[in-house]
C-alpha atoms as a PDB file:
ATOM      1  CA  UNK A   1     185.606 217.630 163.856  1.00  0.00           C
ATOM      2  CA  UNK A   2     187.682 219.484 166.460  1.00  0.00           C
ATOM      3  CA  UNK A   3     190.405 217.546 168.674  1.00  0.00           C
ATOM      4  CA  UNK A   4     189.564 216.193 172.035  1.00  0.00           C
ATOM      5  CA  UNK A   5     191.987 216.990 175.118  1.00  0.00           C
ATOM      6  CA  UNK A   6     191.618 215.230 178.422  1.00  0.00           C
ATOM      7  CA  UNK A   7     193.145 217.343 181.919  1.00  0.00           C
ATOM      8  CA  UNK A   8     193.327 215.842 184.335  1.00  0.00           C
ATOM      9  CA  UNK A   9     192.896 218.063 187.640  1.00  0.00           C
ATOM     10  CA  UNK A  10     191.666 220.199 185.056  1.00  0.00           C
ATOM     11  CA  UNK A  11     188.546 222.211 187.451  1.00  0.00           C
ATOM     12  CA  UNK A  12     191.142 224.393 189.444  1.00  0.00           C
ATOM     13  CA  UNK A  13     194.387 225.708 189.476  1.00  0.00           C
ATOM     14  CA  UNK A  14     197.211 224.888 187.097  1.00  0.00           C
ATOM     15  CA  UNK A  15     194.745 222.669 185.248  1.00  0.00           C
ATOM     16  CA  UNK A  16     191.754 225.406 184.933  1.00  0.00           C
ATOM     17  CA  UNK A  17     194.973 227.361 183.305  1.00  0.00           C
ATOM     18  CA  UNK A  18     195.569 224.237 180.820  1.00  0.00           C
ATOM     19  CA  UNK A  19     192.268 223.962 179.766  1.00  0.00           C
ATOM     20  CA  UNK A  20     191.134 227.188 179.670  1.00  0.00           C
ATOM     21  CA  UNK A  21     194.138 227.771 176.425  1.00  0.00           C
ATOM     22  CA  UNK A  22     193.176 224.511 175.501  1.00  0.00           C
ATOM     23  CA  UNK A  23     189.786 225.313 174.819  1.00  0.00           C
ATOM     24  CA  UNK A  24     191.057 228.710 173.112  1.00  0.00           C
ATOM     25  CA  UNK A  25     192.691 226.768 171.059  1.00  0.00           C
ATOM     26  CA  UNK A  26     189.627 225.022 169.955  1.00  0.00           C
ATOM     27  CA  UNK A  27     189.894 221.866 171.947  1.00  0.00           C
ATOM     28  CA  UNK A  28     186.943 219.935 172.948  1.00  0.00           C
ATOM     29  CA  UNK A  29     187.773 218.771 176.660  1.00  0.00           C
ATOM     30  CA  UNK A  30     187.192 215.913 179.391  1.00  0.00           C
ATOM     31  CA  UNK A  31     187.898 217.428 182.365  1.00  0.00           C
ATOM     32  CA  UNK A  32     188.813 215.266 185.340  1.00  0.00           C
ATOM     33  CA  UNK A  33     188.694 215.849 189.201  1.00  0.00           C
ATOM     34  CA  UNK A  34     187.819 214.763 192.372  1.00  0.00           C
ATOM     35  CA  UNK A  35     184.901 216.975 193.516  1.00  0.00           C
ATOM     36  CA  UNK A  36     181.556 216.398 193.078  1.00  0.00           C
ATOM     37  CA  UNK A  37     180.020 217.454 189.256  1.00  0.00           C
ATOM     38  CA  UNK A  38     178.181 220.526 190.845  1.00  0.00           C
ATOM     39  CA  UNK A  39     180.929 221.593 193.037  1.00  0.00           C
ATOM     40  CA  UNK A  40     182.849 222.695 189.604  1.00  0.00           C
ATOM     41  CA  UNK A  41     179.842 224.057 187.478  1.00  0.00           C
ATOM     42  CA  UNK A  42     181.332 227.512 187.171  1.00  0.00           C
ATOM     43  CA  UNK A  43     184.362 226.199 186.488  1.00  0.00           C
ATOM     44  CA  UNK A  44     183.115 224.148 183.455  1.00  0.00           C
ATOM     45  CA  UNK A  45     180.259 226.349 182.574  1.00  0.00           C
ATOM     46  CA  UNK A  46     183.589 228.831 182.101  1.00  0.00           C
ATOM     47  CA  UNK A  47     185.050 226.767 179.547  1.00  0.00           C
ATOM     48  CA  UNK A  48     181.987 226.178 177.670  1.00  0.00           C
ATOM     49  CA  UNK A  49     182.056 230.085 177.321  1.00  0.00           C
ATOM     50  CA  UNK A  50     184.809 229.802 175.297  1.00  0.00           C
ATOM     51  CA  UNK A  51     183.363 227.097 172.581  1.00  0.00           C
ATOM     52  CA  UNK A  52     184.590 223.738 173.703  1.00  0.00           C
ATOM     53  CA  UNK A  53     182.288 220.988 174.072  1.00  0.00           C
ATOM     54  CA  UNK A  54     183.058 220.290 177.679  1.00  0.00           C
ATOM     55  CA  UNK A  55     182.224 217.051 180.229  1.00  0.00           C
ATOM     56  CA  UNK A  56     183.236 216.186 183.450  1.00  0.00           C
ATOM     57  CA  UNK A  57     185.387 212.857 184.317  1.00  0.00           C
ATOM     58  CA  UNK A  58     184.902 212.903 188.131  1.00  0.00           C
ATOM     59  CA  UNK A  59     186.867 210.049 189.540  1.00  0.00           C
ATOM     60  CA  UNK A  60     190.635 209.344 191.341  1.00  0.00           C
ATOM     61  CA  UNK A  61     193.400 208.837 189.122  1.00  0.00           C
ATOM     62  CA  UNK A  62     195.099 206.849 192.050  1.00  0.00           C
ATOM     63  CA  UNK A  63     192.122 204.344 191.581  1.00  0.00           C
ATOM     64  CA  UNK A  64     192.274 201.772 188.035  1.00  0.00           C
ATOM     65  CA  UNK A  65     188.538 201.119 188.142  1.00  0.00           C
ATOM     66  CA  UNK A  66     188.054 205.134 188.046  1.00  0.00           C
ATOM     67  CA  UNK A  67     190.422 205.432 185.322  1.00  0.00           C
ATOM     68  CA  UNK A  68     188.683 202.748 183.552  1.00  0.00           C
ATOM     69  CA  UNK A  69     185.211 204.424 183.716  1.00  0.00           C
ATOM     70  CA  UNK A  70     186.922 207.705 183.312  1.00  0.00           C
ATOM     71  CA  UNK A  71     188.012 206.438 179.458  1.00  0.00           C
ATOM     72  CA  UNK A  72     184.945 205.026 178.637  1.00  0.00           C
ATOM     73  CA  UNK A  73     183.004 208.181 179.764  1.00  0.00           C
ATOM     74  CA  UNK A  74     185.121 209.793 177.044  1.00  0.00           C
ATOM     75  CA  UNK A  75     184.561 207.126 174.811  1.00  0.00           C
ATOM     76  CA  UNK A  76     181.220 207.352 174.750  1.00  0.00           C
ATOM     77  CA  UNK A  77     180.751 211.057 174.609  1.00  0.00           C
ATOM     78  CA  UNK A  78     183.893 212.225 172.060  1.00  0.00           C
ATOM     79  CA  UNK A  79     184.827 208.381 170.586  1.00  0.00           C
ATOM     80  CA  UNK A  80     188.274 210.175 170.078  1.00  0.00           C
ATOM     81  CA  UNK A  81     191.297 211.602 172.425  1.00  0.00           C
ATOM     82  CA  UNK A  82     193.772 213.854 170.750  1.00  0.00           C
ATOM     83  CA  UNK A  83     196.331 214.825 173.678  1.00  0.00           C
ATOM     84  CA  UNK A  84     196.345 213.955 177.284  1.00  0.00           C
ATOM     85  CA  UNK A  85     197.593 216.355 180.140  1.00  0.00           C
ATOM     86  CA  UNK A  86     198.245 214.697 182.972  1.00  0.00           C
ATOM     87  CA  UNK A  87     198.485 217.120 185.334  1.00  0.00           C
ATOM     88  CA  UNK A  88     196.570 215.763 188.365  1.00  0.00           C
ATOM     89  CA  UNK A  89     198.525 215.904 191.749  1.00  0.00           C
ATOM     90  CA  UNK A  90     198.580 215.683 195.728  1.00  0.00           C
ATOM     91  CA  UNK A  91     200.702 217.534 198.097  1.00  0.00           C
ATOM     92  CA  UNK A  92     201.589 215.767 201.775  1.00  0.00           C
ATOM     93  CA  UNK A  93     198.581 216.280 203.590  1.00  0.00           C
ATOM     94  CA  UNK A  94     201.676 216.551 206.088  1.00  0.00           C
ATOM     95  CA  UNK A  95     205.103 218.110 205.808  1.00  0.00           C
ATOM     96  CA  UNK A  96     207.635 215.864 207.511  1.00  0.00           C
ATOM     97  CA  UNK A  97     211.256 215.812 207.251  1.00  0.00           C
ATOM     98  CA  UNK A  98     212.058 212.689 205.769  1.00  0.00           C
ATOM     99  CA  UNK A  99     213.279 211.061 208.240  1.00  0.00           C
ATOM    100  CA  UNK A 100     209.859 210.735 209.662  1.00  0.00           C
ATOM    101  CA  UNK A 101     207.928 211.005 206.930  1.00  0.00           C
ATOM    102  CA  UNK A 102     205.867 208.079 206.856  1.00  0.00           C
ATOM    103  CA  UNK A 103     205.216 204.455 204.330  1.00  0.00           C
ATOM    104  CA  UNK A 104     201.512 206.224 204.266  1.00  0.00           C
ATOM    105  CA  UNK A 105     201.990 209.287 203.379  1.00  0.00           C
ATOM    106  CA  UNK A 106     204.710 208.097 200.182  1.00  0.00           C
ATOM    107  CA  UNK A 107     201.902 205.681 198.973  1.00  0.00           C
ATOM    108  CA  UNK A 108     199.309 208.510 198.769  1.00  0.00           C
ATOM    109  CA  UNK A 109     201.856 211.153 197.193  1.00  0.00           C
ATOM    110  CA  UNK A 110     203.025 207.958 194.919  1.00  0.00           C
ATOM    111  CA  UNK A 111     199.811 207.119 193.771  1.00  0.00           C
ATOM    112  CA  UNK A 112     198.465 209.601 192.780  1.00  0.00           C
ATOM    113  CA  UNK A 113     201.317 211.826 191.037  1.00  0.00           C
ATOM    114  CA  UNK A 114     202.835 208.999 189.626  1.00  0.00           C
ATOM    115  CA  UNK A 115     201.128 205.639 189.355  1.00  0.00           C
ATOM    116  CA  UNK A 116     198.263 206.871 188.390  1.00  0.00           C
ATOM    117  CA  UNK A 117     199.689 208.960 185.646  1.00  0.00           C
ATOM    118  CA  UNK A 118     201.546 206.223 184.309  1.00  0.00           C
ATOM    119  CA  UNK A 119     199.215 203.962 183.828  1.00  0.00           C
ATOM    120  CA  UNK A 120     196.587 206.338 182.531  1.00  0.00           C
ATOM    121  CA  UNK A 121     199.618 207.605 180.296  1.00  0.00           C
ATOM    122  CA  UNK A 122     198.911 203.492 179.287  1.00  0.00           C
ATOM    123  CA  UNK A 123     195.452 203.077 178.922  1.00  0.00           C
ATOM    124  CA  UNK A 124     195.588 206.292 176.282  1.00  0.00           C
ATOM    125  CA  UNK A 125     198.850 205.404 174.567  1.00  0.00           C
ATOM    126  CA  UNK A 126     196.834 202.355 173.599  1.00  0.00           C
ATOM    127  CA  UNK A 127     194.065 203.779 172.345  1.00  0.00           C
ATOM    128  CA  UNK A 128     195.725 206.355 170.361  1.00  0.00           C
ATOM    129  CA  UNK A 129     197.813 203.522 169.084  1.00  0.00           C
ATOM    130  CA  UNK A 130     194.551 202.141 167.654  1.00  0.00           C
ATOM    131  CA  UNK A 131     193.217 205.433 166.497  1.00  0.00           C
ATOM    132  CA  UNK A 132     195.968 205.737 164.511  1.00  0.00           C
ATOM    133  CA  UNK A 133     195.625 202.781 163.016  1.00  0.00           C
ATOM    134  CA  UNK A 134     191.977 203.282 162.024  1.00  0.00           C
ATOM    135  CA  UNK A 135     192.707 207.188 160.609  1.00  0.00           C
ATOM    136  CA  UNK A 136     195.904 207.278 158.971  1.00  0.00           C
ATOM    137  CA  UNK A 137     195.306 211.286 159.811  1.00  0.00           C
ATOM    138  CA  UNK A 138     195.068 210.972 163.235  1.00  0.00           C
ATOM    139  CA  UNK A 139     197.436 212.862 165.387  1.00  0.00           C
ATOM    140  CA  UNK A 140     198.307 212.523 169.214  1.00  0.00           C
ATOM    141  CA  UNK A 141     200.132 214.111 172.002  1.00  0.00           C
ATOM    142  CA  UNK A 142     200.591 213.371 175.732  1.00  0.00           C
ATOM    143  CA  UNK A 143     201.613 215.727 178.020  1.00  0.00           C
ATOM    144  CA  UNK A 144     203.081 215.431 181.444  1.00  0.00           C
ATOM    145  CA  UNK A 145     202.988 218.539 184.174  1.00  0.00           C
ATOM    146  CA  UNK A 146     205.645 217.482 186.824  1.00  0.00           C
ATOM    147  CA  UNK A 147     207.478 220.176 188.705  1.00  0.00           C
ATOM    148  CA  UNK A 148     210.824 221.638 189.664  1.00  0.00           C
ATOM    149  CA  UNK A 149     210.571 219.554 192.655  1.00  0.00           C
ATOM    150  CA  UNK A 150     211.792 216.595 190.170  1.00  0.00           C
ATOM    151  CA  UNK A 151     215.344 218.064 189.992  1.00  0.00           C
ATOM    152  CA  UNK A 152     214.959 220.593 193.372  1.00  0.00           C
ATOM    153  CA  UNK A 153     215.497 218.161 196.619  1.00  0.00           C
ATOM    154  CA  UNK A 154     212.765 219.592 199.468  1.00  0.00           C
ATOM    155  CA  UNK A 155     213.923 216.905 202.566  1.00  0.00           C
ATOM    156  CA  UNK A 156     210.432 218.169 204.142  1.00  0.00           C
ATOM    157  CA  UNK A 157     208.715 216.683 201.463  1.00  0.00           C
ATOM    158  CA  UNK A 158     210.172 213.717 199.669  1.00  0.00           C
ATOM    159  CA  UNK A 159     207.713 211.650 198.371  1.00  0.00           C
ATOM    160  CA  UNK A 160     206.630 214.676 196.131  1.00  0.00           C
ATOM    161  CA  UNK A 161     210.022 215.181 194.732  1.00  0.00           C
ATOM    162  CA  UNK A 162     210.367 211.334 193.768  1.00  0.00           C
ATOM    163  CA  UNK A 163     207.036 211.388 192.528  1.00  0.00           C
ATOM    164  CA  UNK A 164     207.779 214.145 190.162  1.00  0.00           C
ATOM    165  CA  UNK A 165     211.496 212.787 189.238  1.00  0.00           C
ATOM    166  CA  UNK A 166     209.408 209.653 188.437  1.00  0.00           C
ATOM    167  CA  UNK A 167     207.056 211.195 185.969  1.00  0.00           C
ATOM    168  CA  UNK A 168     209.912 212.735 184.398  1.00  0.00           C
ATOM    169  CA  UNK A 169     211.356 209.940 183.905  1.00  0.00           C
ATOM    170  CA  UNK A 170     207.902 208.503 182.483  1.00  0.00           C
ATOM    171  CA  UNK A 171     207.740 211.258 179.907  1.00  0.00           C
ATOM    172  CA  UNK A 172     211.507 209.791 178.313  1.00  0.00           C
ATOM    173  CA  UNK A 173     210.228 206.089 178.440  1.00  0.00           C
ATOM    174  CA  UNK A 174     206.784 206.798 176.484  1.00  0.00           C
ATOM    175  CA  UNK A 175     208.783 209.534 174.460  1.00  0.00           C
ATOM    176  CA  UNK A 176     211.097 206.619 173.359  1.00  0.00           C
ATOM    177  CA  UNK A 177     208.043 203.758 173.041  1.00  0.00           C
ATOM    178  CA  UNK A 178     205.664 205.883 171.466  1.00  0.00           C
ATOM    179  CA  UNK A 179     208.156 207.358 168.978  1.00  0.00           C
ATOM    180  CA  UNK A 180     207.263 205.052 166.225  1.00  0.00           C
ATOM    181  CA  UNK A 181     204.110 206.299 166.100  1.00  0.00           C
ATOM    182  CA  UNK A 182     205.042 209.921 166.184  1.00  0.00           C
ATOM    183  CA  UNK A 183     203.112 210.118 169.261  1.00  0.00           C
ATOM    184  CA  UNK A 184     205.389 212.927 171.106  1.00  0.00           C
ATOM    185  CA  UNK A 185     205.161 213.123 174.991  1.00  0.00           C
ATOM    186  CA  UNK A 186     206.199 216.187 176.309  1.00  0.00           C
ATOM    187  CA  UNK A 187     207.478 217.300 179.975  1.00  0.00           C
ATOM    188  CA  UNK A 188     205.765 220.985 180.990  1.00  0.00           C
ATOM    189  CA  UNK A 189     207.658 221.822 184.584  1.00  0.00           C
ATOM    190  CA  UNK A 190     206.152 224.705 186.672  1.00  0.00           C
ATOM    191  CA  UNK A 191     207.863 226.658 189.222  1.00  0.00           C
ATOM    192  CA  UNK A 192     206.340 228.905 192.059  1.00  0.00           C
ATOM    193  CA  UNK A 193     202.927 229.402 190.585  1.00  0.00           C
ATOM    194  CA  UNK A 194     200.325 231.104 192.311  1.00  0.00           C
ATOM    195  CA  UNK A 195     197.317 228.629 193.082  1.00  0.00           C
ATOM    196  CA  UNK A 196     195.517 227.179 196.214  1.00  0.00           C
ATOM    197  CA  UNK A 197     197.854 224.584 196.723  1.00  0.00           C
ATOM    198  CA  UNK A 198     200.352 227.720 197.418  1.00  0.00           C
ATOM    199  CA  UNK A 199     198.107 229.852 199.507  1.00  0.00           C
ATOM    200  CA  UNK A 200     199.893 228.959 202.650  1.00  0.00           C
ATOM    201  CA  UNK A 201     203.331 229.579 201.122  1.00  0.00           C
ATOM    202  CA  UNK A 202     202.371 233.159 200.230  1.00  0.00           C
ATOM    203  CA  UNK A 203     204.678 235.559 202.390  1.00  0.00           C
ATOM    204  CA  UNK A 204     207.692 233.140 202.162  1.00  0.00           C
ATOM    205  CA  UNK A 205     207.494 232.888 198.243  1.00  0.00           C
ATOM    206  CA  UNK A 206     206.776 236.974 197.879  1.00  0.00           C
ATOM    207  CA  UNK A 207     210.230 237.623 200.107  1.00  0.00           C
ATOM    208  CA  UNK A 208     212.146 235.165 198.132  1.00  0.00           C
ATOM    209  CA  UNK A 209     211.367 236.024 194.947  1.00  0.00           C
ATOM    210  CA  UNK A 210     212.054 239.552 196.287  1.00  0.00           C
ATOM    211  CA  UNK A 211     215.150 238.434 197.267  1.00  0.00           C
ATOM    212  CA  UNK A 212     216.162 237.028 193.537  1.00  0.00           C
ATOM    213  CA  UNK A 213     214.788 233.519 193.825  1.00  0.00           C
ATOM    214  CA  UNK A 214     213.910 233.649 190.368  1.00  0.00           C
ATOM    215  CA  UNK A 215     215.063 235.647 187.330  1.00  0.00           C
ATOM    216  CA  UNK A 216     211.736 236.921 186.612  1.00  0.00           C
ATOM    217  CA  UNK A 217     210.347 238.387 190.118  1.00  0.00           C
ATOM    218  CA  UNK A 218     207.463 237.395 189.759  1.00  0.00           C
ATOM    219  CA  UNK A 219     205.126 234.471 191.110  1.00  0.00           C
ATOM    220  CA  UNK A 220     204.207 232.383 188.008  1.00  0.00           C
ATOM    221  CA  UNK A 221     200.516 231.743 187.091  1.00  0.00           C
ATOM    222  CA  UNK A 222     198.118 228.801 185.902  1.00  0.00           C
ATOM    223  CA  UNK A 223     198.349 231.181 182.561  1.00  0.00           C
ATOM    224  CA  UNK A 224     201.961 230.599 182.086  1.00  0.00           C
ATOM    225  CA  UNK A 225     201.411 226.804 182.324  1.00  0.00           C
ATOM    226  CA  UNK A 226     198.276 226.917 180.085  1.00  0.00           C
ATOM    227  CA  UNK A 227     200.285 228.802 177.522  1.00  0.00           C
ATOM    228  CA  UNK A 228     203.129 226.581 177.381  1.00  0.00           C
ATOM    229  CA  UNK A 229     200.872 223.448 176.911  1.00  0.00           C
ATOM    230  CA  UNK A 230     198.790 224.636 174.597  1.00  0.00           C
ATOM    231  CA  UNK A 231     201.533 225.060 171.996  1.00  0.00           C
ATOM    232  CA  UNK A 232     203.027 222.093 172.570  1.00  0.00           C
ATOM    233  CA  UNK A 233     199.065 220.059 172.223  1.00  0.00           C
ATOM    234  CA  UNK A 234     198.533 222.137 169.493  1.00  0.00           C
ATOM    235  CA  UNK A 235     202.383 220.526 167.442  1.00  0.00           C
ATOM    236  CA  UNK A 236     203.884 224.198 167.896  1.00  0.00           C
ATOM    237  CA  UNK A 237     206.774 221.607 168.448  1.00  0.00           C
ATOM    238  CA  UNK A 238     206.754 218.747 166.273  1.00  0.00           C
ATOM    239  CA  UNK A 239     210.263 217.370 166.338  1.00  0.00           C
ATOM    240  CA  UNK A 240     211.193 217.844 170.212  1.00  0.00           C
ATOM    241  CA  UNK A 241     209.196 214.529 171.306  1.00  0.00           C
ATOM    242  CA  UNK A 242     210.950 213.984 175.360  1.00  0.00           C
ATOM    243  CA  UNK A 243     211.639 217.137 176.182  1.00  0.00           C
ATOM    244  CA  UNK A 244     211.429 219.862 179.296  1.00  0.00           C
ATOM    245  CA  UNK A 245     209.987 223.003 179.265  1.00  0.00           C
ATOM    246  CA  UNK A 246     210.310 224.873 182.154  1.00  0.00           C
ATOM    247  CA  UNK A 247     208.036 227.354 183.171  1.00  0.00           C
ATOM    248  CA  UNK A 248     209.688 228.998 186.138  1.00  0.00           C
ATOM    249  CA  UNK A 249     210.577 232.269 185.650  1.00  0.00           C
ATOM    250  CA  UNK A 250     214.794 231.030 184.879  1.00  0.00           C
ATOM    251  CA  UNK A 251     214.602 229.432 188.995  1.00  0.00           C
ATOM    252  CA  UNK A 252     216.701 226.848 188.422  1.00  0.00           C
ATOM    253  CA  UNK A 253     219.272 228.781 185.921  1.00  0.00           C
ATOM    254  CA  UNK A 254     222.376 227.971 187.802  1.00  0.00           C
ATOM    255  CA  UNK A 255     223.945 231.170 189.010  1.00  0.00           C
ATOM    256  CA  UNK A 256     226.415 232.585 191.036  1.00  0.00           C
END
């Protein structure tokens, strides 16, 4: 019976990347997002392609009754959850230095990127708590996609930056709860990766990273992220339960 991975944001982007090396991996996945079911058939008619029993979790990770149904839509389909990526997210629908960024705006950001991770982060710890306990064979991950912005201060967009310092933070306190289940919990943190939510950013990333922004000069992609989770869903790192792994091209190497 093959393990069962649930991404969230998992139709586009950094989460198509996840699950596409998830499913190469032979993972069975639960893919969540916002969009309606037919507005991401290629995506998951994609993943099918590449052997994984495949269903859509369409729902708001911001909202507890979608999470709720969300679970028990996997429930019912798989009866199982191996690993958990939570890699959903929001951007500011508008950049404001923060000292005009509005309450709003934080709650939305806040919600979504880290509420709603943490609690879903929760719901599953629970359940794979009782898995366990029912299959003494039973093995679980969870896996948290946060950002550079948890470390890197952007004053134009705060709320994102806290919420990302805040799920890094939630990836040490489940790392530490969940430890005596040898239930790891992994941090995966992304630099300047080439995706929609970077479109607009285009010409100012390409000079920068001309200009030695990053060690590698290059933009990174959704396959760099998928790569790195993959191994670590897959136990490539069995004894590191809590820790980072950046994936941006040596960025934030401090240098001089």
């Amino acid at each position: 019976m093959k393990r069962v991975a649930f991404v969230t944001g998992g139709s586009r982007g950094i989460g198509y990347g996840i699950a596409e090396h998830l499913a190469k991996a032979g993972f069975d996945l639960a893919i969540n997002g916002v969009r309606a079911e037919e507005s991401v058939g290629e995506a998951l008619a994609g993943l099918r392609e590449l052997g994984a029993d495949v269903i859509y979790c369409q729902g708001n990770i911001a909202s507890r009754e979608d999470r709720a149904r969300m679970i028990d839509q996997l429930k019912n389909h798989f009866g199982r959850l191996h690993v958990l990526v939570n890699n959903a997210g929001v951007a500011p629908k508008e950049r404001r230095d923060i000292l005009e960024a509005t309450e709003e705006s934080f709650e939305y950001v806040v919600s979504t990127n880290l509420q709603g991770a943490y609690f879903l982060t929760q719901t599953v710890a629970n359940w794979m708590i009782q898995q366990q306990a029912e299959n003494a064979g039973f093995t679980g991950s969870i896996i948290n996609v946060s950002s550079i912005s948890a470390t890197v201060a952007s004053v134009n967009r705060g709320e994102y930056c806290i919420a990302k310092a805040g799920l890094s933070m939630a990836t040490q306190l489940f790392a530490a709860r969940l430890g005596e289940f040898d239930i790891p919990v992994f941090e995966v943190r992304p630099g300047i990766i080439r995706t929609d939510m970077t479109a607009g950013v285009v010409g100012k990333y390409d000079k920068l990273i001309g200009e030695g922004l990053t060690v590698q000069k290059r933009w990174g992609f959704p396959d760099d992220v998928g790569r790195a989770v993959a191994a670590l869903a897959r136990g490539d790192f069995p004894y590191s339960t809590g820790q980072v792994i950046m994936v941006d091209g040596g960025m934030t190497i401090p240098r001089l």
